[in-house]
N, C-alpha and C. Protein backbone atom coordinates (compact mmCIF):
# COMPACT_ATOMS: atom_id res chain seq x y z
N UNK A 1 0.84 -1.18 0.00
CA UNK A 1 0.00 0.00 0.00
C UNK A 1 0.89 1.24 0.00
N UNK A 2 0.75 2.15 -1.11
CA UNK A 2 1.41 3.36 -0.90
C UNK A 2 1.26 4.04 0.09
N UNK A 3 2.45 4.97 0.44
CA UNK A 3 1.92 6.10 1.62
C UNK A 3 3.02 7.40 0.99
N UNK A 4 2.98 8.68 1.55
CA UNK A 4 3.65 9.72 1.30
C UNK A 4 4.84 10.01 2.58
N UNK A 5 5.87 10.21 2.21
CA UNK A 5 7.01 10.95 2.82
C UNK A 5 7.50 11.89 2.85
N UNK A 6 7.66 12.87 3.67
CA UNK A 6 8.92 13.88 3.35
C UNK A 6 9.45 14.30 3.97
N UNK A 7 10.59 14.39 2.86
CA UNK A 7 11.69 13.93 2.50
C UNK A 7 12.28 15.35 1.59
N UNK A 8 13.14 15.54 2.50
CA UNK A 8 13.86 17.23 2.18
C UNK A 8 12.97 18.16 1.57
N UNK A 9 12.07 18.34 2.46
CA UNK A 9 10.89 19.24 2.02
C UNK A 9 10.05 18.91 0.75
N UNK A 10 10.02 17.48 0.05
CA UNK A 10 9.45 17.03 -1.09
C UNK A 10 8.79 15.71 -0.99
N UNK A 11 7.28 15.94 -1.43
CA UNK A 11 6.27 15.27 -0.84
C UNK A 11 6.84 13.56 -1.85
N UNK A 12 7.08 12.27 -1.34
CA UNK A 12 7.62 11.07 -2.19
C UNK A 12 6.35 10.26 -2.09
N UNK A 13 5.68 9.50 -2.85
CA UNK A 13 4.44 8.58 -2.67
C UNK A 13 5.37 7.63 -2.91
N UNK A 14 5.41 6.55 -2.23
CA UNK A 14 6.24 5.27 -1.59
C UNK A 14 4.99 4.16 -1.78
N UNK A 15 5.74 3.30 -2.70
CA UNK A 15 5.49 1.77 -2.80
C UNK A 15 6.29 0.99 -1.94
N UNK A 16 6.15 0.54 -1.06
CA UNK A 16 6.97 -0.52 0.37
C UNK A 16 6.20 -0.38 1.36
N UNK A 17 6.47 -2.28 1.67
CA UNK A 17 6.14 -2.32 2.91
C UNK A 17 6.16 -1.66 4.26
N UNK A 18 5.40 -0.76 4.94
CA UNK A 18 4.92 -0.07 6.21
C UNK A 18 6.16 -0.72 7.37
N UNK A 19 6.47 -1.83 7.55
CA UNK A 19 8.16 -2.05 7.92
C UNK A 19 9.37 -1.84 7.46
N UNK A 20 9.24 -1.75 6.27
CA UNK A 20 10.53 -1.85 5.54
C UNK A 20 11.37 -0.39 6.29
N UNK A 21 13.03 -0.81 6.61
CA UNK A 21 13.55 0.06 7.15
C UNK A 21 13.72 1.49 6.17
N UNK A 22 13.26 3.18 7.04
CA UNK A 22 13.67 4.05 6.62
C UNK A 22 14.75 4.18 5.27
N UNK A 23 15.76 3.54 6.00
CA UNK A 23 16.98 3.40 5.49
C UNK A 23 16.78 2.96 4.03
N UNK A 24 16.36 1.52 3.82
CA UNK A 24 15.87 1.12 2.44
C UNK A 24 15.26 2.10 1.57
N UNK A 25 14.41 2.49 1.72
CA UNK A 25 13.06 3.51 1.49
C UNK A 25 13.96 4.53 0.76
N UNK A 26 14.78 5.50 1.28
CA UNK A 26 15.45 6.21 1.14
C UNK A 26 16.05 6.15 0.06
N UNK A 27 16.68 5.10 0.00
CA UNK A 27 18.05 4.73 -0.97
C UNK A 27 17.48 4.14 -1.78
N UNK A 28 16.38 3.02 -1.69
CA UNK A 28 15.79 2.07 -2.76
C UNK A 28 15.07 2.74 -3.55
N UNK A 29 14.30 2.93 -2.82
CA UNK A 29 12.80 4.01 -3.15
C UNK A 29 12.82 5.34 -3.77
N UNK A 30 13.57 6.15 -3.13
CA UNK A 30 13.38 7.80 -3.34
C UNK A 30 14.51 7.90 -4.09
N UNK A 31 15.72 6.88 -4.03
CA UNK A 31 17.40 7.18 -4.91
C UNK A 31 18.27 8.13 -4.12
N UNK A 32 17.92 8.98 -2.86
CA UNK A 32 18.37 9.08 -2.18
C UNK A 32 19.81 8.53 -1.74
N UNK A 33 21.01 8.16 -1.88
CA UNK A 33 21.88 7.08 -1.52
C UNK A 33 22.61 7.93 -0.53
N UNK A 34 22.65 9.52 -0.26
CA UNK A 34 24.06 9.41 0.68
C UNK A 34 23.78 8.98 2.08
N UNK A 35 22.54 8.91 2.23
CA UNK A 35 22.29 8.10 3.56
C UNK A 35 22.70 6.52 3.47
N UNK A 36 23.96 6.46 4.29
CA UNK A 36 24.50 4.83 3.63
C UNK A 36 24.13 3.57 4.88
N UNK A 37 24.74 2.28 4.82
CA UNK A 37 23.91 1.51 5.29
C UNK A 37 25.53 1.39 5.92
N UNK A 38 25.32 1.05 7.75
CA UNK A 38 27.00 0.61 8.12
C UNK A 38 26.24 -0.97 9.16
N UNK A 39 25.91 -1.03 10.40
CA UNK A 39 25.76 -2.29 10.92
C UNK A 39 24.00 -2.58 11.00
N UNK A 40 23.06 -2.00 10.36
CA UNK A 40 21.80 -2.29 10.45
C UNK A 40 20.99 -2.55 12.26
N UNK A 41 21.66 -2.19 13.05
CA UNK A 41 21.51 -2.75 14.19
C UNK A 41 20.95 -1.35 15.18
N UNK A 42 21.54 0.17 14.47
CA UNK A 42 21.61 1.25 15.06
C UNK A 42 22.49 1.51 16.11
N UNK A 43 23.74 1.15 16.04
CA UNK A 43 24.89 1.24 16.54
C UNK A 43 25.98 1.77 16.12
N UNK A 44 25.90 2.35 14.99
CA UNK A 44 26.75 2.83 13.91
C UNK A 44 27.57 4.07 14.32
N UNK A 45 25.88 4.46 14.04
CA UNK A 45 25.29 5.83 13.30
C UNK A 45 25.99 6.49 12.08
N UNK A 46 26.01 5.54 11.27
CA UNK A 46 26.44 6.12 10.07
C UNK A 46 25.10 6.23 9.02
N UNK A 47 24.01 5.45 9.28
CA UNK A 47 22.16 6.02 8.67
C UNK A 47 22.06 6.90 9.33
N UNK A 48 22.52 8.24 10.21
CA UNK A 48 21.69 9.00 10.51
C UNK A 48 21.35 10.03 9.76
N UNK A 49 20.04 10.44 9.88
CA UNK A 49 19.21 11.30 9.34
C UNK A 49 18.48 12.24 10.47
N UNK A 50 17.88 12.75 9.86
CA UNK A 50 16.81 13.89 11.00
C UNK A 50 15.85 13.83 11.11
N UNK A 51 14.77 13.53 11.90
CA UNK A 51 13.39 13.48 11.68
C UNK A 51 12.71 14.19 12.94
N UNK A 52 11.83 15.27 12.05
CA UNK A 52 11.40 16.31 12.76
C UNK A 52 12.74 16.85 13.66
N UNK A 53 13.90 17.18 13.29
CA UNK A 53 15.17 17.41 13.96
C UNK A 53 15.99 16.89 14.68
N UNK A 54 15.35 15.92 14.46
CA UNK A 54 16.35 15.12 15.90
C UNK A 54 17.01 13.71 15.42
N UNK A 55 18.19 13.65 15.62
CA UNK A 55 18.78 12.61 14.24
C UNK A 55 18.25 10.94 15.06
N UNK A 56 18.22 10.36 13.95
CA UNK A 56 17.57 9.49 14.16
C UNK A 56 18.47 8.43 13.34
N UNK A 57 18.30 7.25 13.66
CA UNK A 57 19.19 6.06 12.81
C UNK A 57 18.14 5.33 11.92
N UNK A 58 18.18 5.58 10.67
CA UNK A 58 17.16 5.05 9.64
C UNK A 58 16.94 3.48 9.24
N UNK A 59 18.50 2.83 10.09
CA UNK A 59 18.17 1.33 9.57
C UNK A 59 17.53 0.37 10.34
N UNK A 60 16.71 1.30 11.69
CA UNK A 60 16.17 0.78 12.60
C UNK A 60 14.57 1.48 12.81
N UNK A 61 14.79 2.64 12.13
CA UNK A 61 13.11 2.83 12.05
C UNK A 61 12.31 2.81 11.15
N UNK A 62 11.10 2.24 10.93
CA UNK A 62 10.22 1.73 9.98
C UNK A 62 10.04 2.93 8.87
N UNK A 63 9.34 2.90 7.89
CA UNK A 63 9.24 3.94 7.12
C UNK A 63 8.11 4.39 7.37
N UNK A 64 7.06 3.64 7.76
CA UNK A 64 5.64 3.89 8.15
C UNK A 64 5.57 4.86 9.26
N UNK A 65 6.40 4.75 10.27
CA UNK A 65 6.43 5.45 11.46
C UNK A 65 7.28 6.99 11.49
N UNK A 66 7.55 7.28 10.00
CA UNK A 66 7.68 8.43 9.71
C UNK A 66 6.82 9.57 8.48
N UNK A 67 5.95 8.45 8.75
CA UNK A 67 4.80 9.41 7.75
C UNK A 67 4.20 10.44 8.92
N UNK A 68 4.06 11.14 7.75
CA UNK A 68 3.31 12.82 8.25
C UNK A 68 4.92 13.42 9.37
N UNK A 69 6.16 13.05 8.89
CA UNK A 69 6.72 13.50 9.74
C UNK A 69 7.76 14.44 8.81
N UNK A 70 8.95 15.28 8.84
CA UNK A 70 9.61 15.74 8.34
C UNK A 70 11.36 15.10 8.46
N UNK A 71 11.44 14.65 7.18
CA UNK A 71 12.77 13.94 7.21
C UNK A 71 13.73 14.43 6.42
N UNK A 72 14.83 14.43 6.96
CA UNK A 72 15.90 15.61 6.49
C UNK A 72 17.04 14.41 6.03
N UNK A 73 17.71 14.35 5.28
CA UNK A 73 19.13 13.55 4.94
C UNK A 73 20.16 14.39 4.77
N UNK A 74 21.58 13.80 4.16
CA UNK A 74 22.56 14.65 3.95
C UNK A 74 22.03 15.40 2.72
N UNK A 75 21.46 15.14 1.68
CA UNK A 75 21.37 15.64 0.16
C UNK A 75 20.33 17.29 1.13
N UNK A 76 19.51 17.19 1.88
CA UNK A 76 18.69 17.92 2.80
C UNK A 76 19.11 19.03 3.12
N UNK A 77 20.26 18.87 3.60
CA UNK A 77 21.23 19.50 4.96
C UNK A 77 21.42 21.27 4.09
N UNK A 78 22.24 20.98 2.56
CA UNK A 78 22.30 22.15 2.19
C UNK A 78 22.96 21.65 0.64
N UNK A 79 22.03 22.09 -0.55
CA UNK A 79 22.12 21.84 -1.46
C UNK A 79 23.62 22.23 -2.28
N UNK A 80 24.37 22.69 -1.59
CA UNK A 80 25.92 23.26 -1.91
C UNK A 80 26.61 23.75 -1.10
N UNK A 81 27.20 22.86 -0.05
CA UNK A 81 27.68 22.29 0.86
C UNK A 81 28.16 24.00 1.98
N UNK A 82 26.42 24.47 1.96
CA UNK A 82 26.97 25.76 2.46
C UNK A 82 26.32 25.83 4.17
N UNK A 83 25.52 24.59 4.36
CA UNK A 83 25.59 23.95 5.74
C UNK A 83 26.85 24.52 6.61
N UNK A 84 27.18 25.28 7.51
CA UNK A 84 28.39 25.36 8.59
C UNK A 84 28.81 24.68 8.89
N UNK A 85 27.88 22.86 9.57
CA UNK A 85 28.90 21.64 9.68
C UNK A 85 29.29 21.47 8.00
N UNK A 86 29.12 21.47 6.96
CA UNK A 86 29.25 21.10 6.08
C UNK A 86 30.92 21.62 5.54
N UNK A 87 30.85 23.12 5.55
CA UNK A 87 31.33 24.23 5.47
C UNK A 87 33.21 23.88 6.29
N UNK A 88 33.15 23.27 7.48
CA UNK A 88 33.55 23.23 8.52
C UNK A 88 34.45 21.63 8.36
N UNK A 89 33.11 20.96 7.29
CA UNK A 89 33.85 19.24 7.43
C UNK A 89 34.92 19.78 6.26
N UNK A 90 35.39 20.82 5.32
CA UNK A 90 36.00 20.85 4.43
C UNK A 90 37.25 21.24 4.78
N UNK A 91 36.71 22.61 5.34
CA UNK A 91 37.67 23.45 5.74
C UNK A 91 38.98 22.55 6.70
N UNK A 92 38.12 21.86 7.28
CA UNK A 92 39.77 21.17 8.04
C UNK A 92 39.59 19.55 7.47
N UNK A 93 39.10 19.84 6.73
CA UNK A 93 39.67 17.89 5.85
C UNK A 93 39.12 16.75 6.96
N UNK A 94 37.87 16.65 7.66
CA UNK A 94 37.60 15.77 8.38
C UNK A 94 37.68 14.50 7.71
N UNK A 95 37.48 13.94 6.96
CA UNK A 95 37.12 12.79 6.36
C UNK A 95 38.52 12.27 6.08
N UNK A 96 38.48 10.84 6.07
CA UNK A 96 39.60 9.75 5.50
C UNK A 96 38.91 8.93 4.70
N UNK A 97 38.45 8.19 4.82
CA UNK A 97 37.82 7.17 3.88
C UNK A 97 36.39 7.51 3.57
N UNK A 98 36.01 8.42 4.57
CA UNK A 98 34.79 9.22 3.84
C UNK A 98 33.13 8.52 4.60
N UNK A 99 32.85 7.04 4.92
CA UNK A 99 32.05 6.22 4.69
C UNK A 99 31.22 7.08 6.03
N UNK A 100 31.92 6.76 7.14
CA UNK A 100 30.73 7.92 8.17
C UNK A 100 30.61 8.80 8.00
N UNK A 101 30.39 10.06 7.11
CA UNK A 101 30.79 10.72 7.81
C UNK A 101 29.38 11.81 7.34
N UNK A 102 28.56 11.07 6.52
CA UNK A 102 26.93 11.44 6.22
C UNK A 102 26.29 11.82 7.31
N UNK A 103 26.71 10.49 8.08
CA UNK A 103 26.14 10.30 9.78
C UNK A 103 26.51 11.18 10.78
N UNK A 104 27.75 11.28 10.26
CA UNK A 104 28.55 12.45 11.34
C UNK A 104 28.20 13.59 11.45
N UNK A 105 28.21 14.40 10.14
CA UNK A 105 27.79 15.47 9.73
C UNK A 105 26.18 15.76 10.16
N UNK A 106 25.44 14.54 9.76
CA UNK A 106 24.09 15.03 10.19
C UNK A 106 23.90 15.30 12.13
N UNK A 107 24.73 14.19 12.51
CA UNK A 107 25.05 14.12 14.07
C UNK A 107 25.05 15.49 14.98
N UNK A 108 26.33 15.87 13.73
CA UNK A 108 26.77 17.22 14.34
C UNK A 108 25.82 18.67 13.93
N UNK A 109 24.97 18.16 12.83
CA UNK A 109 23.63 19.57 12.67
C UNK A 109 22.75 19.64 13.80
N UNK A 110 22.65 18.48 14.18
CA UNK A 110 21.57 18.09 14.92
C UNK A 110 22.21 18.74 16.38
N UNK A 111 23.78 18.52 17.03
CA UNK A 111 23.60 18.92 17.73
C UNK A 111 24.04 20.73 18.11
N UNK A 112 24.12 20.83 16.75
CA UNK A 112 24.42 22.95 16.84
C UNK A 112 23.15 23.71 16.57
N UNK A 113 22.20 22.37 16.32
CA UNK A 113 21.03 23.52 16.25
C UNK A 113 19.97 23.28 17.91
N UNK A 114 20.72 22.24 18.45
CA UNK A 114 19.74 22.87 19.89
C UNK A 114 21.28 23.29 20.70
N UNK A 115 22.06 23.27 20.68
CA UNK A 115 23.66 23.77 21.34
C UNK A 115 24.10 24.73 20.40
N UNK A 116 23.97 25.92 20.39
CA UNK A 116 24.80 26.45 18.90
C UNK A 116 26.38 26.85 20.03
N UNK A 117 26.76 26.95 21.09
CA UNK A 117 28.14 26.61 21.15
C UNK A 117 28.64 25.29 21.87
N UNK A 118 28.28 24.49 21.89
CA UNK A 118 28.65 22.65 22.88
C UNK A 118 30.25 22.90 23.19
N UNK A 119 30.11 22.77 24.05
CA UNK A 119 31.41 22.41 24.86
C UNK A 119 32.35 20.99 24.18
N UNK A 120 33.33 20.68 24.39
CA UNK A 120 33.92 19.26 24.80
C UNK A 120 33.09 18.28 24.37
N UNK A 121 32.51 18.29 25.94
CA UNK A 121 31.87 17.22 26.69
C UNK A 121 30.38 17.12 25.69
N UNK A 122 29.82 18.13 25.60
CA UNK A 122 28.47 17.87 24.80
C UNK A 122 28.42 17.37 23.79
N UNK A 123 30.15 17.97 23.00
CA UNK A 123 30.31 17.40 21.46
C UNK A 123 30.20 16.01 21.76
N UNK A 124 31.35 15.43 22.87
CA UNK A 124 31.54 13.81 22.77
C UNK A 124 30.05 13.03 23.42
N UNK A 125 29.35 13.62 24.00
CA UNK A 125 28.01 13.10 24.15
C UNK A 125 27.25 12.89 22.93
N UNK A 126 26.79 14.15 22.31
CA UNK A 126 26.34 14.19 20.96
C UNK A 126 26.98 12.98 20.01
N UNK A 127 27.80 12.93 19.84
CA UNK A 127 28.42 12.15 18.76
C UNK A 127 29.06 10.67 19.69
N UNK A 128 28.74 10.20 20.27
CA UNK A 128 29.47 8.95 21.19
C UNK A 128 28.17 8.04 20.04
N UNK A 129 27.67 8.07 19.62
CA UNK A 129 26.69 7.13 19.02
C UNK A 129 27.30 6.51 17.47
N UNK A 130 27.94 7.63 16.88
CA UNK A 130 28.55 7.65 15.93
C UNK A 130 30.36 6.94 15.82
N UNK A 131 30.35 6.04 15.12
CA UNK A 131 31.61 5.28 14.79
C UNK A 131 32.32 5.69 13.86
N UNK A 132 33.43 6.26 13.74
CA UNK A 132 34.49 6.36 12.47
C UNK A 132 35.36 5.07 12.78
N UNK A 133 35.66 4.99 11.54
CA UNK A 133 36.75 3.54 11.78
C UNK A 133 37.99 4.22 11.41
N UNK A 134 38.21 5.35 11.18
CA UNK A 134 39.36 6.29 10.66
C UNK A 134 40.24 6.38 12.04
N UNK A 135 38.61 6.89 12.91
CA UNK A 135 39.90 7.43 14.31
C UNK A 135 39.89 9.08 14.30
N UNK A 136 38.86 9.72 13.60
CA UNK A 136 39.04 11.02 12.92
C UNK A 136 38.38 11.75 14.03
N UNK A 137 38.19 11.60 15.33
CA UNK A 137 37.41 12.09 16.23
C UNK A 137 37.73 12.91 16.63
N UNK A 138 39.00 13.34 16.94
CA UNK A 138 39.72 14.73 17.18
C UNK A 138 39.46 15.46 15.78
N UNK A 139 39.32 15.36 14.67
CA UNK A 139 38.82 16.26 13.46
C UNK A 139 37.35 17.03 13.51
N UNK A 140 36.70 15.91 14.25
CA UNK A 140 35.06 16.29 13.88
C UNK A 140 35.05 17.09 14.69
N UNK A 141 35.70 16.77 16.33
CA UNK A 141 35.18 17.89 16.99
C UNK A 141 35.95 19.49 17.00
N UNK A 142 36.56 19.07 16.33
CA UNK A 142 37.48 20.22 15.75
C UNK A 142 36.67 21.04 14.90
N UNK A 143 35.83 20.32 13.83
CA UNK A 143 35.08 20.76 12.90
C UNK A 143 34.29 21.13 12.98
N UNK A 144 33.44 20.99 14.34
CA UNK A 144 31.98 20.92 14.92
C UNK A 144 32.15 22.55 15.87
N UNK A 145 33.50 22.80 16.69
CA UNK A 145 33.83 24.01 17.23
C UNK A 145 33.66 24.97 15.69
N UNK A 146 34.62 24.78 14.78
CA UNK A 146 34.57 25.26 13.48
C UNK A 146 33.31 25.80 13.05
N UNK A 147 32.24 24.70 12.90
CA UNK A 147 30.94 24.98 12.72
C UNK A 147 30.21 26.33 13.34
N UNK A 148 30.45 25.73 14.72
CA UNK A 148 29.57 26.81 15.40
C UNK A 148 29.93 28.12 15.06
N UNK A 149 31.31 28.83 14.99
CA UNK A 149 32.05 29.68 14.98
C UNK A 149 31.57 30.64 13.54
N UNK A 150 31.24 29.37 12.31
CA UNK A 150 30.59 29.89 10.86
C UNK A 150 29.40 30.00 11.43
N UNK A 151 28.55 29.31 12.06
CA UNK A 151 27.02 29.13 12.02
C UNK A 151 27.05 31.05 12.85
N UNK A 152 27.84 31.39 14.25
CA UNK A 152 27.46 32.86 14.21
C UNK A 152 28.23 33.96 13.47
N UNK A 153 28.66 33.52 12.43
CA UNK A 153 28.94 34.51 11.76
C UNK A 153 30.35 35.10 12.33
């Protein structure tokens, strides 16, 4: 049975099963792909996305249980990478192999828009959900201070 999503402010009518994970939906369905798939378990957090603002791990929540809701991805975030975390992941080269860092990035929107300056400690709270296999953790939060610093101007 179809249902409607949206999905970076654009209404998607969805053929899939009312379980089928977010995550699928996204990437299968809508073509969506930079939301990527890392342990399906929600331990990753490399599916994270935003829903109604608050990042959420897509390979663990249904797609059904985000209708009528507002879902944000990386393609979402800022159509030319003028996002501040975005802005911020460049400027100091966060990435190594690249694969988290959709998750990361969304991690870190999520937490400058209810913290617009996080401390330390809030960054590594915020983001303790999120896995790099790089080791790049001293970058992000490097990048995430960075952020805030663009986000006031």
């Amino acid at each position: 049975m179809p249902f409607t999503l949206n999905v970076n402010g654009v209404a998607h009518v969805v053929d899939a099963e009312p379980e089928t994970p977010l995550l699928w939906v996204l990437r299968d369905n809508i073509g969506l792909t930079g939301t990527k798939f890392g342990c399906g378990i929600a331990q990753c957090g490399v599916c994270t996305v935003h829903i109604d603002g608050q990042p959420t791990r897509a390979c663990s929540t249904t797609a059904a249980s985000a209708v009528g809701r507002e879902i944000t991805t990386i393609e979402g975030l800022s159509d030319d990478n003028s996002h501040p975390v975005q802005q911020a992941w460049i400027e100091d080269t966060v990435p190594q192999c690249g694969y988290c860092q959709s998750g990361q990035i969304m991690s870190a929107a999520a937490l400058l828009a209810r913290t617009p300056e996080p401390s330390d400690s809030e960054i590594d709270t915020a983001m303790a959900g999120n896995l790099c296999r790089c080791g790049t953790y001293l970058r992000i939060r490097r990048a995430i201070h960075r952020a805030a610093e663009i986000a006031r101007g």
